[in-house]
PDB file of N, CA and C in Angstrom:
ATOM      1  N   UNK A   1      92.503  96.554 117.557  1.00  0.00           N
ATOM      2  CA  UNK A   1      92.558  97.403 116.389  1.00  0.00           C
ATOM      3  C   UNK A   1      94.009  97.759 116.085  1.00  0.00           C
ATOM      4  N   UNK A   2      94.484  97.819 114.727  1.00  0.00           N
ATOM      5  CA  UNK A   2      95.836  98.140 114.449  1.00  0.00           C
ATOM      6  C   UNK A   2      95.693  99.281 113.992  1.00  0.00           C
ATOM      7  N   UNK A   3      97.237 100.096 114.259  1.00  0.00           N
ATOM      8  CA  UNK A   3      97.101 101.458 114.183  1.00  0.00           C
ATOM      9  C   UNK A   3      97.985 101.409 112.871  1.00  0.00           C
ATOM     10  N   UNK A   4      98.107 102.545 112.591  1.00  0.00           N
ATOM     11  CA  UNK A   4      97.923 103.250 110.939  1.00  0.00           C
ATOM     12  C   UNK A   4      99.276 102.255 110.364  1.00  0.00           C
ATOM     13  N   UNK A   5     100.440 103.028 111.785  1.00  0.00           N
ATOM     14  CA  UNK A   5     101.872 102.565 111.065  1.00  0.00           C
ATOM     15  C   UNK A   5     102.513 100.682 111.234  1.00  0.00           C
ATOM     16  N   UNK A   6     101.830 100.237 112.397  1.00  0.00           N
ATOM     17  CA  UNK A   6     101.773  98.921 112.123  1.00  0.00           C
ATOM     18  C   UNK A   6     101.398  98.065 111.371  1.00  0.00           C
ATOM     19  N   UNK A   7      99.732  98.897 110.401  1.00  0.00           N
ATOM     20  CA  UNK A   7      99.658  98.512 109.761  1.00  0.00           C
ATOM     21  C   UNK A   7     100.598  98.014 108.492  1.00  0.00           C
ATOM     22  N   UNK A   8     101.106  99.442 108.000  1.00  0.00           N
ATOM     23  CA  UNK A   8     101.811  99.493 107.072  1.00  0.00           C
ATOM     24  C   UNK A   8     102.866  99.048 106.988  1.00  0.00           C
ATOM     25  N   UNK A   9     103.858  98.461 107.987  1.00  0.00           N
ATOM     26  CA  UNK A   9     104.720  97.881 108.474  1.00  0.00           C
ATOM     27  C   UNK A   9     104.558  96.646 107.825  1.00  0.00           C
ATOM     28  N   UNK A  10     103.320  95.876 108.408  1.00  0.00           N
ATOM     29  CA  UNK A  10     102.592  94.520 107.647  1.00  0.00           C
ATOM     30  C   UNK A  10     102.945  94.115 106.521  1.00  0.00           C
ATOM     31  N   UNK A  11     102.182  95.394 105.922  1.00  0.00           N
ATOM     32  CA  UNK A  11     101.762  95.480 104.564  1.00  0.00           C
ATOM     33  C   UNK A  11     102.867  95.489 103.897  1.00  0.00           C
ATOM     34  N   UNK A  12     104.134  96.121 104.152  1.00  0.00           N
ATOM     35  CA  UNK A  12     105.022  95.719 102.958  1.00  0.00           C
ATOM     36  C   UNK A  12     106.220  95.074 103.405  1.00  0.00           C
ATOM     37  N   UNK A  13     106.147  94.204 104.374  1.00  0.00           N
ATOM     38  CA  UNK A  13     106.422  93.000 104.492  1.00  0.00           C
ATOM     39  C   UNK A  13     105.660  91.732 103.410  1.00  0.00           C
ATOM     40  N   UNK A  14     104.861  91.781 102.916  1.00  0.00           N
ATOM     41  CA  UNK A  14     104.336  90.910 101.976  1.00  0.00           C
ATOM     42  C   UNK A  14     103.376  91.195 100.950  1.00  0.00           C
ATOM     43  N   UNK A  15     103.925  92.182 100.598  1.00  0.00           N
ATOM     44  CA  UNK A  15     103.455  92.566  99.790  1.00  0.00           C
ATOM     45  C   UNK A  15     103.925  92.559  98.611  1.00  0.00           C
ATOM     46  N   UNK A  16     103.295  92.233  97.467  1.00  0.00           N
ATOM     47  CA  UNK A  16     104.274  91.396  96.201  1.00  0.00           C
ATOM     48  C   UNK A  16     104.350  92.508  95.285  1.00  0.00           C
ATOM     49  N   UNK A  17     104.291  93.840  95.301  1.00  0.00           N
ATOM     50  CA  UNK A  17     104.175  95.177  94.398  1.00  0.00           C
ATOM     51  C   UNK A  17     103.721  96.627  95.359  1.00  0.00           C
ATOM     52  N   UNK A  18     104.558  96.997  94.730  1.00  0.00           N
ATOM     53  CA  UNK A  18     104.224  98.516  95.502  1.00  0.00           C
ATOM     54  C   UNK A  18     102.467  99.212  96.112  1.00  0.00           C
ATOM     55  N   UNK A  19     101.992  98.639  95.137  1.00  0.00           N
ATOM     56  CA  UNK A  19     100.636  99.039  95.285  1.00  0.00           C
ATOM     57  C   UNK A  19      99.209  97.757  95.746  1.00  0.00           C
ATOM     58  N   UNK A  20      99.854  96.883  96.770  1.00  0.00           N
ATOM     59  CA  UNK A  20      99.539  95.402  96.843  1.00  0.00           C
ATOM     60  C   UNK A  20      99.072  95.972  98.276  1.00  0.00           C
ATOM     61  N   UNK A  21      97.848  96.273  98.673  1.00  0.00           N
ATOM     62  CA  UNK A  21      97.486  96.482  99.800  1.00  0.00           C
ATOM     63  C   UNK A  21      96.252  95.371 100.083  1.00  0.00           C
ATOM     64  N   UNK A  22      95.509  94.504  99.111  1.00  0.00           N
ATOM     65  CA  UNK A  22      94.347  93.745  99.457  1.00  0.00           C
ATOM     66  C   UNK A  22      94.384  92.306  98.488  1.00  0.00           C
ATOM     67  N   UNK A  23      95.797  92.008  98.453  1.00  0.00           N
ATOM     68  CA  UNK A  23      95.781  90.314  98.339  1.00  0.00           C
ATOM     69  C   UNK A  23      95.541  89.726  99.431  1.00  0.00           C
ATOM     70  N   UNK A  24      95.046  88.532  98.878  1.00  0.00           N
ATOM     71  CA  UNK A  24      95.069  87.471  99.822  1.00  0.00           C
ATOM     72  C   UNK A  24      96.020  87.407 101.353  1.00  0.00           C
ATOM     73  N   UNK A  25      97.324  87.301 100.721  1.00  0.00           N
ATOM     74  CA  UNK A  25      98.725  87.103 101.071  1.00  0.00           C
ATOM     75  C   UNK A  25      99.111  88.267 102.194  1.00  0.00           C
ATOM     76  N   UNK A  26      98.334  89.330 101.904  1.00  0.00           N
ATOM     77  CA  UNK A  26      98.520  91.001 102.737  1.00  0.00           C
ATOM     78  C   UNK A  26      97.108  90.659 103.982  1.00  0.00           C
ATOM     79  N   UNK A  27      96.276  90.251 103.317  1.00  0.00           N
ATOM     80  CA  UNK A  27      95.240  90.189 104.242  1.00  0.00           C
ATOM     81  C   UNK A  27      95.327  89.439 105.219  1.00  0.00           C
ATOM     82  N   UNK A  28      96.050  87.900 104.642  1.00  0.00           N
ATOM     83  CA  UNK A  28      96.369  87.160 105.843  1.00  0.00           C
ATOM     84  C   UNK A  28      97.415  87.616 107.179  1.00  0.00           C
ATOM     85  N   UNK A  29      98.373  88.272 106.392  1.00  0.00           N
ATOM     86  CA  UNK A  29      99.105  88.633 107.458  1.00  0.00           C
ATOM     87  C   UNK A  29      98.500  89.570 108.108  1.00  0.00           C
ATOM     88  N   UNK A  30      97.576  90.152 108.016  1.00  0.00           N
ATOM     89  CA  UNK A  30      96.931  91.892 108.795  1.00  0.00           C
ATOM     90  C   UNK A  30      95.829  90.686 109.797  1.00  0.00           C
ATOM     91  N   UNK A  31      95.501  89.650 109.217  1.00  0.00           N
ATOM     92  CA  UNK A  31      94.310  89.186 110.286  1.00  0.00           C
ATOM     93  C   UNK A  31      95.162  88.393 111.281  1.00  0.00           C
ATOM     94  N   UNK A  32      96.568  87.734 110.927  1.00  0.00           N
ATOM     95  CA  UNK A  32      96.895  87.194 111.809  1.00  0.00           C
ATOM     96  C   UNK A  32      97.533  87.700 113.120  1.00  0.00           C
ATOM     97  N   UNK A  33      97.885  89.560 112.765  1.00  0.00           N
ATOM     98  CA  UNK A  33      98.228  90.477 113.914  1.00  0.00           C
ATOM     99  C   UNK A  33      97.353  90.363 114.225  1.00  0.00           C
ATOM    100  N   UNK A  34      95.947  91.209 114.547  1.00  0.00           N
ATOM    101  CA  UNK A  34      94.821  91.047 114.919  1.00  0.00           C
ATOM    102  C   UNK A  34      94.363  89.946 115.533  1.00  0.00           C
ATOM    103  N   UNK A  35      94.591  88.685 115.089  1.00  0.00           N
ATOM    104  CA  UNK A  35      93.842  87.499 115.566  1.00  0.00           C
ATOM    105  C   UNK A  35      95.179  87.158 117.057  1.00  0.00           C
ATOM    106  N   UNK A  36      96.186  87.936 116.972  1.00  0.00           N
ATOM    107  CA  UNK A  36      97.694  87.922 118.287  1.00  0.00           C
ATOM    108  C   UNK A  36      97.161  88.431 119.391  1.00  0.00           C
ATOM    109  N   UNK A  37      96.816  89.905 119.026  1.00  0.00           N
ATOM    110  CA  UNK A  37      96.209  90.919 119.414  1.00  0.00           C
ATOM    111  C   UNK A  37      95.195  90.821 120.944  1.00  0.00           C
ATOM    112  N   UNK A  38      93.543  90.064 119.857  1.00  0.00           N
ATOM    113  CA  UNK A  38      92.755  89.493 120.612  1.00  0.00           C
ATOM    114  C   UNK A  38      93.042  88.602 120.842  1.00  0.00           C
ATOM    115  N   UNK A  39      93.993  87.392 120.771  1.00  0.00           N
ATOM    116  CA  UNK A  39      94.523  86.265 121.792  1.00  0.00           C
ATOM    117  C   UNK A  39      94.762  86.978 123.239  1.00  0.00           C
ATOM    118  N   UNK A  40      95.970  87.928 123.035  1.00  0.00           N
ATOM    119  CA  UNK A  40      96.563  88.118 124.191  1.00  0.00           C
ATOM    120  C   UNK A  40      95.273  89.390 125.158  1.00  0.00           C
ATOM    121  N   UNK A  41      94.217  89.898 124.436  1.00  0.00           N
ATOM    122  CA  UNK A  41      93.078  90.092 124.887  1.00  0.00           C
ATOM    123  C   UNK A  41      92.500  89.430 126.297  1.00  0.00           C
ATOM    124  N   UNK A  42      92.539  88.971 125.195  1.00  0.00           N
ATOM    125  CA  UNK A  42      90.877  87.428 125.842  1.00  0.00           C
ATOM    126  C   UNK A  42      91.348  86.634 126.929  1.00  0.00           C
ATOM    127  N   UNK A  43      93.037  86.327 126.894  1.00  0.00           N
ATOM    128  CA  UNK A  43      93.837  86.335 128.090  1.00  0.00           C
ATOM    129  C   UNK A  43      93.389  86.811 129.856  1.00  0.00           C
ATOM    130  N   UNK A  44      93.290  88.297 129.260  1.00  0.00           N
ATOM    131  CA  UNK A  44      92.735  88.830 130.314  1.00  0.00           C
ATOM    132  C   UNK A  44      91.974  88.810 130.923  1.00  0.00           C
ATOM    133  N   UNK A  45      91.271  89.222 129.676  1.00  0.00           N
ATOM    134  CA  UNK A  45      89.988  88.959 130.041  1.00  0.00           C
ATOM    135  C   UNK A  45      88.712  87.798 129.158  1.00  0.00           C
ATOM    136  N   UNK A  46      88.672  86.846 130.848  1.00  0.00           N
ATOM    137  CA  UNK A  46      88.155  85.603 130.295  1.00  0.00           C
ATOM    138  C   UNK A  46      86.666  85.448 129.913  1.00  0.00           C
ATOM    139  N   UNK A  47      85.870  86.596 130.055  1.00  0.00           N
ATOM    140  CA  UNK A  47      84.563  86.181 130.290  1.00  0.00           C
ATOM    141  C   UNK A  47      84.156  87.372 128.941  1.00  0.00           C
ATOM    142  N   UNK A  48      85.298  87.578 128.605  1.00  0.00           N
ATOM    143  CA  UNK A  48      84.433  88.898 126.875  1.00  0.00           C
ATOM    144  C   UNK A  48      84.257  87.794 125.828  1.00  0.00           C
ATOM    145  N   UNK A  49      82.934  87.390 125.915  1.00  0.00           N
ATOM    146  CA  UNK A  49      82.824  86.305 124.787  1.00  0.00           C
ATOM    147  C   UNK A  49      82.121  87.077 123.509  1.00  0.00           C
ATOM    148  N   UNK A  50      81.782  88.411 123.311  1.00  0.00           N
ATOM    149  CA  UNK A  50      81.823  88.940 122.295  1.00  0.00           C
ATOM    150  C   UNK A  50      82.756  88.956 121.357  1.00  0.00           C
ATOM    151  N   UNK A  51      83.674  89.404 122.142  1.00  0.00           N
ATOM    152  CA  UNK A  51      85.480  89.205 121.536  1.00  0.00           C
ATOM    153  C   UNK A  51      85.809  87.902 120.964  1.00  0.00           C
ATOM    154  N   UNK A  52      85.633  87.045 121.548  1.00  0.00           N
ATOM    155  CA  UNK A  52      85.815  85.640 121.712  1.00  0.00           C
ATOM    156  C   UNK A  52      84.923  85.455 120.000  1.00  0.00           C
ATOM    157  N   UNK A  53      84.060  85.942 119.726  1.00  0.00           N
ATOM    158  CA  UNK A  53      83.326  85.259 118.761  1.00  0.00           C
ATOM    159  C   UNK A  53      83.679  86.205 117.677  1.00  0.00           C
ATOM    160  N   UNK A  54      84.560  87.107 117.728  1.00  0.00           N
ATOM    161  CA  UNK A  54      85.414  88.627 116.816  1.00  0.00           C
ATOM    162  C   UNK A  54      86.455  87.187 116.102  1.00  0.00           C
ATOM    163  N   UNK A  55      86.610  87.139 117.384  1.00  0.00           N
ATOM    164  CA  UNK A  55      88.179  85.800 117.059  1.00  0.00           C
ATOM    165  C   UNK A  55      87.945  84.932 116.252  1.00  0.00           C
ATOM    166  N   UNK A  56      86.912  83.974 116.338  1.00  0.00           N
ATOM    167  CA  UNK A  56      86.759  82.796 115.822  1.00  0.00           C
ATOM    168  C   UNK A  56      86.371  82.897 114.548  1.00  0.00           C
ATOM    169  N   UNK A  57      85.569  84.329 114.214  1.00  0.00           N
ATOM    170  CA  UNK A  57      85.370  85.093 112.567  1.00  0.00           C
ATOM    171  C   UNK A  57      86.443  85.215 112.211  1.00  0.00           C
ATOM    172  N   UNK A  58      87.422  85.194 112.520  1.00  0.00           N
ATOM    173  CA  UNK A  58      88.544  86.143 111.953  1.00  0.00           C
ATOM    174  C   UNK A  58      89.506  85.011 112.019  1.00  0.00           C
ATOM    175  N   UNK A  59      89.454  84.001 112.924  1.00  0.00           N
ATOM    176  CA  UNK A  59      90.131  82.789 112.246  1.00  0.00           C
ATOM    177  C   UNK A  59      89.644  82.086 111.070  1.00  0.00           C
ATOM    178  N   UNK A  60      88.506  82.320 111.223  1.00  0.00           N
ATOM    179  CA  UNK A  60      87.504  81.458 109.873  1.00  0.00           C
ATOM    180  C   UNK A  60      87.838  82.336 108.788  1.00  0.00           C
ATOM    181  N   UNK A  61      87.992  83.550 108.684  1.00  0.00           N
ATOM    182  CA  UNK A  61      88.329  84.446 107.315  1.00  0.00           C
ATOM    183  C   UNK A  61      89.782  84.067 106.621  1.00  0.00           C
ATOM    184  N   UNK A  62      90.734  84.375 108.211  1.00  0.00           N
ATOM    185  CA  UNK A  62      92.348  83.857 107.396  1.00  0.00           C
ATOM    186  C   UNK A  62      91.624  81.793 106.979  1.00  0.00           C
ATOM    187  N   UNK A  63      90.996  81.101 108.054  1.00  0.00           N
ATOM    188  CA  UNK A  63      91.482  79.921 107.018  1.00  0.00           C
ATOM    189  C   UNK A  63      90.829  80.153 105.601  1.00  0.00           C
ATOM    190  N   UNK A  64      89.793  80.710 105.418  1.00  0.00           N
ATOM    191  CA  UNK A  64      89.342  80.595 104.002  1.00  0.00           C
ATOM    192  C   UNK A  64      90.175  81.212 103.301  1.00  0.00           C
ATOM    193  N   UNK A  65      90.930  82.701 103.500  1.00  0.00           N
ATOM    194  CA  UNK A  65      91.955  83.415 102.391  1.00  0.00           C
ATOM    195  C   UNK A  65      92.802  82.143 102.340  1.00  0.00           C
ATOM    196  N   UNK A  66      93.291  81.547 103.374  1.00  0.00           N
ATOM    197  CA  UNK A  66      94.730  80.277 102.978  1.00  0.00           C
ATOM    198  C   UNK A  66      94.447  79.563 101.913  1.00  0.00           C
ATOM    199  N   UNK A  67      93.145  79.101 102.452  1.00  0.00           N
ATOM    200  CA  UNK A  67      92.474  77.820 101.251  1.00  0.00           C
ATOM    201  C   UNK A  67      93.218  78.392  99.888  1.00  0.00           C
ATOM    202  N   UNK A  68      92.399  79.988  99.609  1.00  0.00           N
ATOM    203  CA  UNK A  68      92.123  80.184  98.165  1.00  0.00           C
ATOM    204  C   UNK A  68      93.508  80.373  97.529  1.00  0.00           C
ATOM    205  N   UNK A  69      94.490  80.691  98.628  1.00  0.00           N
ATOM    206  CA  UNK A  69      95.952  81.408  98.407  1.00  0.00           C
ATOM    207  C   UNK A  69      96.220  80.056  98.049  1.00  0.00           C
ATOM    208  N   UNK A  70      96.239  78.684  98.833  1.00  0.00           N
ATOM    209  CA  UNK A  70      96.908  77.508  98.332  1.00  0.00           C
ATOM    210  C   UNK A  70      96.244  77.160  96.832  1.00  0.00           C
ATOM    211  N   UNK A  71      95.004  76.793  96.901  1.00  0.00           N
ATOM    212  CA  UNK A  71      94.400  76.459  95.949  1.00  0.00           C
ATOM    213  C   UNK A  71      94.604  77.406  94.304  1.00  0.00           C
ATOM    214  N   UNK A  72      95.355  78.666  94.733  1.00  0.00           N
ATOM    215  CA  UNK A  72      95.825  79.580  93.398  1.00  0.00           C
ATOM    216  C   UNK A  72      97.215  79.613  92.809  1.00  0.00           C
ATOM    217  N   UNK A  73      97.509  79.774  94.365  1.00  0.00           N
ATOM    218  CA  UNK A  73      99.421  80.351  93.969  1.00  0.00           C
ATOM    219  C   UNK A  73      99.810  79.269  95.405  1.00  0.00           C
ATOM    220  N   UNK A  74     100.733  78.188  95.157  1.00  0.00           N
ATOM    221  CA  UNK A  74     101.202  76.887  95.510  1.00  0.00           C
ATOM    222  C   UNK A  74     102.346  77.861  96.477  1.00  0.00           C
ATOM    223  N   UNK A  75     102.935  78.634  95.598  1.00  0.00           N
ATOM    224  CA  UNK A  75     104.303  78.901  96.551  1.00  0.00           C
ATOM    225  C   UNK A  75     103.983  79.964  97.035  1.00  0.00           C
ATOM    226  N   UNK A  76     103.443  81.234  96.942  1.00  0.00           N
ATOM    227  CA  UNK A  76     102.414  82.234  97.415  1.00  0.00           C
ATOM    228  C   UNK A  76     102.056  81.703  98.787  1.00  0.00           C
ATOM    229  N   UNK A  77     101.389  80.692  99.157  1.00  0.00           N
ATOM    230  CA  UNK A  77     100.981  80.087 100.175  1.00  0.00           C
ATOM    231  C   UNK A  77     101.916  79.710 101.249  1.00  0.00           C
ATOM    232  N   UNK A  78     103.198  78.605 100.417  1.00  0.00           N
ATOM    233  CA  UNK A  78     104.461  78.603 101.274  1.00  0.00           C
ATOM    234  C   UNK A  78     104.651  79.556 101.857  1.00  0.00           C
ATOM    235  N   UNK A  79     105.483  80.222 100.602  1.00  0.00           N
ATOM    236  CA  UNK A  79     106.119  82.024 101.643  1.00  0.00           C
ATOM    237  C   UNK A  79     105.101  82.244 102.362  1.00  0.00           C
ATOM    238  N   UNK A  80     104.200  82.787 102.538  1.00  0.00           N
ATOM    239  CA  UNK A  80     103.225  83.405 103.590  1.00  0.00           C
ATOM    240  C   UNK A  80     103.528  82.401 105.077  1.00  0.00           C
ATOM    241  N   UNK A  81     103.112  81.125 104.582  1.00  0.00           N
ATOM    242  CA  UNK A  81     103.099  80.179 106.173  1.00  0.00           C
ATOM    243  C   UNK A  81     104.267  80.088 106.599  1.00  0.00           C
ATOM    244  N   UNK A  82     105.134  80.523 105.994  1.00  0.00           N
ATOM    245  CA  UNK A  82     106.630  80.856 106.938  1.00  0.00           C
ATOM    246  C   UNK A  82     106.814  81.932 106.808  1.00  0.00           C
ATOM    247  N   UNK A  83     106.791  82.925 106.151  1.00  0.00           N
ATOM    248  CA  UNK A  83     106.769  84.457 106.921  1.00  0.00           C
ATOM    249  C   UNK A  83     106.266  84.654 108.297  1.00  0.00           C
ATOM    250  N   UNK A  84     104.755  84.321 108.107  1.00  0.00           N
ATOM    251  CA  UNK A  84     103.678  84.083 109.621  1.00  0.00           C
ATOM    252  C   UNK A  84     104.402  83.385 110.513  1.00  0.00           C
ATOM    253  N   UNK A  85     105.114  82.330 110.101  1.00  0.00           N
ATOM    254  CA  UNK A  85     105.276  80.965 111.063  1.00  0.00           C
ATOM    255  C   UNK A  85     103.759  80.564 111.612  1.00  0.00           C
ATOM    256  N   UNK A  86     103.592  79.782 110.389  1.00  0.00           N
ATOM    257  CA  UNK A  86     101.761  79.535 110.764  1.00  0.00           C
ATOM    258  C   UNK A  86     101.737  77.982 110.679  1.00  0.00           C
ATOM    259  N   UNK A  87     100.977  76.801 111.339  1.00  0.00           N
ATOM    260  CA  UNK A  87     100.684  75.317 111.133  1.00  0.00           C
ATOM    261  C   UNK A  87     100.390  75.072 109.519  1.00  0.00           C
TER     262      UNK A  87
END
């Protein structure tokens, strides 16, 4: 779980307007802390496969926001996958 001010930290790091809290582009970056988060989790601990299946939702959510981010805004998408440093 991310706390209030990390959040916000995130958030206007990519955020394309003052009041830009639930683009695409904001969301991806908030799931990809989160998806760090429970990596270094699940690390630990190997046998929380509840968690484990938190993760694999939440990879499946950022790839679908990417899709729609590429498929809308071409360079939107760039910047983001190198902000992230994402594949």
């Amino acid at each position: 779980m991310l706390k209030k001010a990390k959040k916000e930290t995130i958030i206007k790091k990519v955020q394309k307007h003052e009041k830009d809290t639930g683009s695409s582009a904001v969301q991806v970056a908030l799931l990809t802390e989160q998806i760090a988060q429970l990596t270094k989790h699940l690390k630990k601990n190997k046998k929380d496969f509840h968690s484990r299946r938190g993760l694999l939702q939440m990879v499946a959510d950022r790839r679908s926001h990417l899709k729609y981010l590429e498929k809308k805004d071409k360079k939107g998408y760039d910047s983001i996958v190198k902000k992230l440093e994402l594949k």
